[in-house]
PDB file of N, CA and C in Angstrom:
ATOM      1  N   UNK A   1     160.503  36.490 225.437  1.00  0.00           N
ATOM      2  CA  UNK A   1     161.450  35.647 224.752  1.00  0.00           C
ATOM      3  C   UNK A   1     162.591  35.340 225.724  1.00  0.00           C
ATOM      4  N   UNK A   2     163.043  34.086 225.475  1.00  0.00           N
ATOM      5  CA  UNK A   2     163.944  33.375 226.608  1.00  0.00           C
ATOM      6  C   UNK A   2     165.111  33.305 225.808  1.00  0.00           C
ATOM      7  N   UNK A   3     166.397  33.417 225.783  1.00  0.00           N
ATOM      8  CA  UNK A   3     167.624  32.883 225.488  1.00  0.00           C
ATOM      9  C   UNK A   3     168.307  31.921 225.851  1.00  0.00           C
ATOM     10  N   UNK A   4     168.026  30.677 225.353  1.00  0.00           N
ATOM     11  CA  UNK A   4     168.418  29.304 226.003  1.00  0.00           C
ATOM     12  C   UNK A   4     169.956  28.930 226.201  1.00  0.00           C
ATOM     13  N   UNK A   5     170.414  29.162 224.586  1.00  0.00           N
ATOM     14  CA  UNK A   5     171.790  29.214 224.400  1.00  0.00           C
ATOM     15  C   UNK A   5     172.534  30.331 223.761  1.00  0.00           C
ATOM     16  N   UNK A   6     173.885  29.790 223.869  1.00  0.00           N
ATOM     17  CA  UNK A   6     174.556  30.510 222.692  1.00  0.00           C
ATOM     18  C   UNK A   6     175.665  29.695 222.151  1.00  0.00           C
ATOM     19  N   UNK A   7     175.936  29.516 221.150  1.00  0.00           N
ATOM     20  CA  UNK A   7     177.044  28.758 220.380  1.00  0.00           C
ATOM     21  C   UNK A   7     177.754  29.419 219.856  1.00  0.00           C
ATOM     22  N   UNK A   8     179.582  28.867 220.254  1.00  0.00           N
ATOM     23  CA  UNK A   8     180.745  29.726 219.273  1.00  0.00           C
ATOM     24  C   UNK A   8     180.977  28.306 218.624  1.00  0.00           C
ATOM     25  N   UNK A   9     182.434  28.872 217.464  1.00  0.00           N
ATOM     26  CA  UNK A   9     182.831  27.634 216.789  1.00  0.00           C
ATOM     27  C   UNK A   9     184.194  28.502 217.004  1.00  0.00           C
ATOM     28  N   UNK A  10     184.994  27.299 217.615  1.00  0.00           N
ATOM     29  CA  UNK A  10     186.264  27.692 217.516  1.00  0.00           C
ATOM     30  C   UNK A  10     187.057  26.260 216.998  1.00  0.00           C
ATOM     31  N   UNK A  11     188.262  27.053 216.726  1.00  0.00           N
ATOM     32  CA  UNK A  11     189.282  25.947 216.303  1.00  0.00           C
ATOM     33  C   UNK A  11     190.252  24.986 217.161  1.00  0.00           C
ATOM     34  N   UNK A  12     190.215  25.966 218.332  1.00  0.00           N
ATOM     35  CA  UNK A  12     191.306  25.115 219.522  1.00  0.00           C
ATOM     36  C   UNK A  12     190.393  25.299 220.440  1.00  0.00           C
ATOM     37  N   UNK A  13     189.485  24.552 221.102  1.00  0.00           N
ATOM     38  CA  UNK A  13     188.851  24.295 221.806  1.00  0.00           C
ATOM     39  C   UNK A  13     189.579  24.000 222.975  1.00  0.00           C
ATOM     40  N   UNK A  14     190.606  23.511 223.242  1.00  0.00           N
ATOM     41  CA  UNK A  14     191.336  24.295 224.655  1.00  0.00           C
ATOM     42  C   UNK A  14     191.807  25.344 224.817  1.00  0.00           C
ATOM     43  N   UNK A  15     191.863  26.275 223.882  1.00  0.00           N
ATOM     44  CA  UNK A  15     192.026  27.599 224.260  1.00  0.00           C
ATOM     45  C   UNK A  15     191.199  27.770 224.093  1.00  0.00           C
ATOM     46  N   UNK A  16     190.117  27.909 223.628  1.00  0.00           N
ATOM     47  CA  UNK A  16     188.767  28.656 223.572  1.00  0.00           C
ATOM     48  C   UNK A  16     187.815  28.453 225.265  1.00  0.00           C
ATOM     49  N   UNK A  17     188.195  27.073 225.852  1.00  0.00           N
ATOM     50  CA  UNK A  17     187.576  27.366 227.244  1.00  0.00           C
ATOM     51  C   UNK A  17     189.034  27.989 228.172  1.00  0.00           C
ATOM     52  N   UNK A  18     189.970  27.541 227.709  1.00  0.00           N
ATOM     53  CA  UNK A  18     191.003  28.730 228.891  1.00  0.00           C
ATOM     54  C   UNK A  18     190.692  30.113 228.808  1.00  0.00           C
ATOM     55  N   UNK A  19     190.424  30.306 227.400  1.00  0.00           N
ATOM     56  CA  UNK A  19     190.179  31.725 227.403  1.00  0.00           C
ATOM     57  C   UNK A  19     188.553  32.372 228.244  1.00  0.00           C
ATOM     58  N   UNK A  20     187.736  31.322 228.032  1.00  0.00           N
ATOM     59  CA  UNK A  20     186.424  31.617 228.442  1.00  0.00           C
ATOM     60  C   UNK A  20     186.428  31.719 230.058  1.00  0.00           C
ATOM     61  N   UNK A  21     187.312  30.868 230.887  1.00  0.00           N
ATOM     62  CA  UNK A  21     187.309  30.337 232.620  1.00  0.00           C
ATOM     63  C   UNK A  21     188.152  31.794 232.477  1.00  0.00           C
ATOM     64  N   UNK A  22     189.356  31.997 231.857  1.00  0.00           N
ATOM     65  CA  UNK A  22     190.167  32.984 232.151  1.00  0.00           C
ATOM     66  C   UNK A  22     189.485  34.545 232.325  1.00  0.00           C
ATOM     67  N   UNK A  23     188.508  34.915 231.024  1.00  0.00           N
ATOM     68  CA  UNK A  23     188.512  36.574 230.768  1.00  0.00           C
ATOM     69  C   UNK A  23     186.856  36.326 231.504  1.00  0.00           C
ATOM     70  N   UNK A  24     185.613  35.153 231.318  1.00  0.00           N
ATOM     71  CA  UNK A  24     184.840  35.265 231.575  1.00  0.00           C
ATOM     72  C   UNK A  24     184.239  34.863 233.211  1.00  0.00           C
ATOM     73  N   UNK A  25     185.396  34.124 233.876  1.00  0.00           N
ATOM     74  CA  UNK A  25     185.262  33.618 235.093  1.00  0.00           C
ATOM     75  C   UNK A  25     183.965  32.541 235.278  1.00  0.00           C
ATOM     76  N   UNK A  26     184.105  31.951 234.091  1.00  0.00           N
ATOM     77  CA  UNK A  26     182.449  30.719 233.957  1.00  0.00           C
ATOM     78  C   UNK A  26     183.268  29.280 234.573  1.00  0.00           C
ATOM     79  N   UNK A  27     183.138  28.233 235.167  1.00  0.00           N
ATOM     80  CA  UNK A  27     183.271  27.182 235.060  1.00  0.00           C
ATOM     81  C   UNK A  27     182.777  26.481 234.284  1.00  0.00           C
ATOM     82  N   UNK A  28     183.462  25.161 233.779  1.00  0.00           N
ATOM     83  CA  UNK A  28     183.132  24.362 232.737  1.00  0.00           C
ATOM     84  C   UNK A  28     181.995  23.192 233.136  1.00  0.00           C
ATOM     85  N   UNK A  29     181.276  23.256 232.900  1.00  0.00           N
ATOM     86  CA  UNK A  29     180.009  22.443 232.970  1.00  0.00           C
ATOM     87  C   UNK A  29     180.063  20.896 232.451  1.00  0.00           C
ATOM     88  N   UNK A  30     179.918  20.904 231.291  1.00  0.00           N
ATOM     89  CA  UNK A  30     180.285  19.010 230.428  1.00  0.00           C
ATOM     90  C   UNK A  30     180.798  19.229 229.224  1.00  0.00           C
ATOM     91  N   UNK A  31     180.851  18.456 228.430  1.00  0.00           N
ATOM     92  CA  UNK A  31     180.672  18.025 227.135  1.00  0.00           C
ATOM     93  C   UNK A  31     179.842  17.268 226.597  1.00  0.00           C
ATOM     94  N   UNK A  32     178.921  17.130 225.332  1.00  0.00           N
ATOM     95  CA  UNK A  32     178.049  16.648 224.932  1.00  0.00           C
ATOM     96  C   UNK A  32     178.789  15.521 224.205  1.00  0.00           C
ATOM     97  N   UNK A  33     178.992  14.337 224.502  1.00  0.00           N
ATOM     98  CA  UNK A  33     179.393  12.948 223.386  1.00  0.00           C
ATOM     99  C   UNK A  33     178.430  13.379 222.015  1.00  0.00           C
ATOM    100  N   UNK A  34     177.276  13.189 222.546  1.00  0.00           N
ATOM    101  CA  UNK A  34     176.724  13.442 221.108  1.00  0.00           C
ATOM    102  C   UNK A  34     176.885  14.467 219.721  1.00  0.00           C
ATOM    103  N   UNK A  35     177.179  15.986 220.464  1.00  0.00           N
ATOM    104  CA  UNK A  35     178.003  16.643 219.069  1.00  0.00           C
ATOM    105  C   UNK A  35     178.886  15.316 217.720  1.00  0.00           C
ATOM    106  N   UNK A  36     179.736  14.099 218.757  1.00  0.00           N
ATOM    107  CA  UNK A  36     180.360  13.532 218.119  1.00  0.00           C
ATOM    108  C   UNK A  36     180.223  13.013 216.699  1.00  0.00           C
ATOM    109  N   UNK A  37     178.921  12.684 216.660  1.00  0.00           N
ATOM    110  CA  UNK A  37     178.332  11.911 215.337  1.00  0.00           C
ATOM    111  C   UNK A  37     178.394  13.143 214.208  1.00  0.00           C
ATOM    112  N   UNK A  38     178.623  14.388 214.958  1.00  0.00           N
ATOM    113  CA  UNK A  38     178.690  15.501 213.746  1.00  0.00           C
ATOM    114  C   UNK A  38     180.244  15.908 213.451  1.00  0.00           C
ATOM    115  N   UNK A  39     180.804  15.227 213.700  1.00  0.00           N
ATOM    116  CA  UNK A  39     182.535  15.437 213.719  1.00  0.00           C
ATOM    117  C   UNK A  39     182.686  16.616 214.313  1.00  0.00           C
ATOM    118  N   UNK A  40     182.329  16.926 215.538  1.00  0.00           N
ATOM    119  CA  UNK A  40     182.673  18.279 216.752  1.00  0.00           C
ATOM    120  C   UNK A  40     182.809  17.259 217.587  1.00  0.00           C
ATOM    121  N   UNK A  41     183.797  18.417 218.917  1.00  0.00           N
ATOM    122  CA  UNK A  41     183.660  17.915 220.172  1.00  0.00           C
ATOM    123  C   UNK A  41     183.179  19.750 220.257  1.00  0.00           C
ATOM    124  N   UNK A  42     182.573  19.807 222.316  1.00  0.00           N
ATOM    125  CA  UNK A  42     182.488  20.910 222.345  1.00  0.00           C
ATOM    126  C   UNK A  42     182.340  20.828 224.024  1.00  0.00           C
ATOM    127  N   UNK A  43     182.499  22.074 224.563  1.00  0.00           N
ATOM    128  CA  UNK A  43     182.302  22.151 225.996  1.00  0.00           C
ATOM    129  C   UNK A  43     181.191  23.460 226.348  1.00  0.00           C
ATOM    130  N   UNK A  44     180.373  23.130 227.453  1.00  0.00           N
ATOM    131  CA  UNK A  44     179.275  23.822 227.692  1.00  0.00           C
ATOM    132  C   UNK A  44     179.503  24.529 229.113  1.00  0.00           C
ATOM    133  N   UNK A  45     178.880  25.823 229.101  1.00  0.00           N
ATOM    134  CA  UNK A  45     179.173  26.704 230.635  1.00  0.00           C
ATOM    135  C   UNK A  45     177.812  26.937 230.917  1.00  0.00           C
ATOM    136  N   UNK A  46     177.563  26.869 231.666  1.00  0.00           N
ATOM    137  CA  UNK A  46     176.355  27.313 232.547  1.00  0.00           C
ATOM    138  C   UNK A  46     176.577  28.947 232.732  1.00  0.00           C
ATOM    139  N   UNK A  47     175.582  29.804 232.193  1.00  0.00           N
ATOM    140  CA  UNK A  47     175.612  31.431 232.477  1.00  0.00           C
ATOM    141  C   UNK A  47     174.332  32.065 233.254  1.00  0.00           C
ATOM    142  N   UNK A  48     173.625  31.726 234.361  1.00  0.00           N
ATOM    143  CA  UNK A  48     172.521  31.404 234.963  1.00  0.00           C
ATOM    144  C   UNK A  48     171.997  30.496 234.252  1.00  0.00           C
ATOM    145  N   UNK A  49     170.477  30.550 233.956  1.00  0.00           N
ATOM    146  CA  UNK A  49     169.749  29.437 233.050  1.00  0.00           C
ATOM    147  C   UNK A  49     170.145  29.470 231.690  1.00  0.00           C
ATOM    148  N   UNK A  50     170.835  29.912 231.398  1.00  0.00           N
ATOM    149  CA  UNK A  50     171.597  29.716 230.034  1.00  0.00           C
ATOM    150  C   UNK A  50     172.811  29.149 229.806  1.00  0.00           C
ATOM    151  N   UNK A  51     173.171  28.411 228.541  1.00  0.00           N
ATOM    152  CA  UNK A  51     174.381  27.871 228.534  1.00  0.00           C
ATOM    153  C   UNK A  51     175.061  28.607 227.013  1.00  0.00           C
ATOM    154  N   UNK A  52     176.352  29.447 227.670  1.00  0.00           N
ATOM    155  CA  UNK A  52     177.460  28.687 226.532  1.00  0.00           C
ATOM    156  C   UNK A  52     177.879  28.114 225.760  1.00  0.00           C
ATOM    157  N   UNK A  53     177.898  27.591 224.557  1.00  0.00           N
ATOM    158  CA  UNK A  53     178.410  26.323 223.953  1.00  0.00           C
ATOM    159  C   UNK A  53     179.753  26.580 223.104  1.00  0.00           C
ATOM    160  N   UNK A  54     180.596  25.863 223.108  1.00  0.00           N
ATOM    161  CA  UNK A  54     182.020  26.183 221.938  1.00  0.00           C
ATOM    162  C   UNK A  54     182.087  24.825 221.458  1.00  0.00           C
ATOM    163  N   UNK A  55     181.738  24.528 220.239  1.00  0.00           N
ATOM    164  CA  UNK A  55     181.949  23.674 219.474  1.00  0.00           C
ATOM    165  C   UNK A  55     183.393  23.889 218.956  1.00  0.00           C
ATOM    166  N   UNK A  56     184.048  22.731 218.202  1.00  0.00           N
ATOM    167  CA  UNK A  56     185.224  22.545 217.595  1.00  0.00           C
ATOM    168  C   UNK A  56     185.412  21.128 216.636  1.00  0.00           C
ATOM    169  N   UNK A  57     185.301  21.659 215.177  1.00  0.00           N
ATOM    170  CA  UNK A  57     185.493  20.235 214.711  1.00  0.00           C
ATOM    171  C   UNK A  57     186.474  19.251 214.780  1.00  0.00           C
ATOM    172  N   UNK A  58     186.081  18.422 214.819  1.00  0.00           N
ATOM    173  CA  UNK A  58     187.494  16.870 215.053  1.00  0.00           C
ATOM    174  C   UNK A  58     187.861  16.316 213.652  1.00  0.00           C
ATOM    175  N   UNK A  59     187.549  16.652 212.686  1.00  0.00           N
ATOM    176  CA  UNK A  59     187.341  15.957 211.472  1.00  0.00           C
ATOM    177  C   UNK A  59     186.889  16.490 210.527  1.00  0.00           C
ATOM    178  N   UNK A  60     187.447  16.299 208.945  1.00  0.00           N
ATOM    179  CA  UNK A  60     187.093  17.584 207.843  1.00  0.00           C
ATOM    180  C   UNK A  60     185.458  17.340 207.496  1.00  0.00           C
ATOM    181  N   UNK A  61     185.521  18.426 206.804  1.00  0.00           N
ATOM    182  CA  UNK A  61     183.976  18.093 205.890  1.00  0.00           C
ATOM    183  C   UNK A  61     182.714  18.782 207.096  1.00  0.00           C
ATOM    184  N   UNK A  62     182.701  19.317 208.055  1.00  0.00           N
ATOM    185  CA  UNK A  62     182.195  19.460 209.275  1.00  0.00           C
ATOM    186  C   UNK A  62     181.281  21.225 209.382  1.00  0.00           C
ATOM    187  N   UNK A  63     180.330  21.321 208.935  1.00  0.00           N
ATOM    188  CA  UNK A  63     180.035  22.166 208.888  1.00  0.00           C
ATOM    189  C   UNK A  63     180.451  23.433 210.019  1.00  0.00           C
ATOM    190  N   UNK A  64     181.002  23.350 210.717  1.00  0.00           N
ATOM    191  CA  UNK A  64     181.703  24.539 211.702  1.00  0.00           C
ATOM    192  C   UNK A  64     183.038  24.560 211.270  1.00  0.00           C
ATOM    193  N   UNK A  65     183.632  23.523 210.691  1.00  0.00           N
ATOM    194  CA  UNK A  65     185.536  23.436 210.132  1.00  0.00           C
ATOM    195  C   UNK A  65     184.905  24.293 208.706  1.00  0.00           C
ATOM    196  N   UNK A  66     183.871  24.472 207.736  1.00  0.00           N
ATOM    197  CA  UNK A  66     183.865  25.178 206.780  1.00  0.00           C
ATOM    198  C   UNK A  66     183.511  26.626 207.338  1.00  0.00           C
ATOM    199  N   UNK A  67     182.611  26.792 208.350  1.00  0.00           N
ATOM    200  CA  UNK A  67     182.742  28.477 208.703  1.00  0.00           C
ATOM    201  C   UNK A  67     184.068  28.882 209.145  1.00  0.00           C
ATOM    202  N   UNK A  68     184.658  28.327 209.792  1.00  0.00           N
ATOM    203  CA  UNK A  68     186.038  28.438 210.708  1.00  0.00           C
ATOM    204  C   UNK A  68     186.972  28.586 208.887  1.00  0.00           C
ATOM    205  N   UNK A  69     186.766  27.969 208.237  1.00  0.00           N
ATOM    206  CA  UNK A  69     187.800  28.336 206.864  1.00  0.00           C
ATOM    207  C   UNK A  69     187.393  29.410 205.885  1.00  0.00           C
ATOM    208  N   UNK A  70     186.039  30.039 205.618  1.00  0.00           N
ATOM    209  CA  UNK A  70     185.575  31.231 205.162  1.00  0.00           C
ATOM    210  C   UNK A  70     185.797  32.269 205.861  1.00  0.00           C
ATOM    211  N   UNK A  71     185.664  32.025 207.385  1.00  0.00           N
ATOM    212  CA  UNK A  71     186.285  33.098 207.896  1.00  0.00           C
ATOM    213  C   UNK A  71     187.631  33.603 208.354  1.00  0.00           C
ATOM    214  N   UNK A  72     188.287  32.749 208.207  1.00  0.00           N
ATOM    215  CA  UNK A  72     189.888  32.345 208.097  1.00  0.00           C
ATOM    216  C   UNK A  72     190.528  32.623 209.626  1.00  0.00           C
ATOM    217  N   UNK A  73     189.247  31.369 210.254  1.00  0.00           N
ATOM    218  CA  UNK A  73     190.002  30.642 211.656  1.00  0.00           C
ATOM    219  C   UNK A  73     189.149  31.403 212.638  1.00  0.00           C
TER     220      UNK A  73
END
């Protein structure tokens, strides 16, 4: 079994990659435009053949803005 990715959901997605370049020493790789159509933006790290992902919604109703509010942020 291979581990392709991994996905967080955070709320401030510029702190969530300062914090990631800062404690994890990863550089930032891209962003996917396409998350967009799901009301996220998000930024991706390369971790050898695996990537990182931190999503962040832009807009209500967004299935990661409702985990981010059950779990309170």
């Amino acid at each position: 079994m291979r581990l392709r990715q991994i996905a967080l959901v955070g709320k401030d997605l510029d702190a969530a990659e300062a914090d990631i370049r800062a404690i994890l020493g990863l550089d930032y790789a891209y962003d996917d435009p396409g998350v967009g159509k799901f009301g996220l933006r998000n930024a991706v790290f390369p971790v050898g053949d695996t990537f990182l992902e931190v999503v962040s919604p832009k807009q209500e109703g967004t299935t990661a803005g409702r985990l981010l509010e059950r779990r309170g942020g």
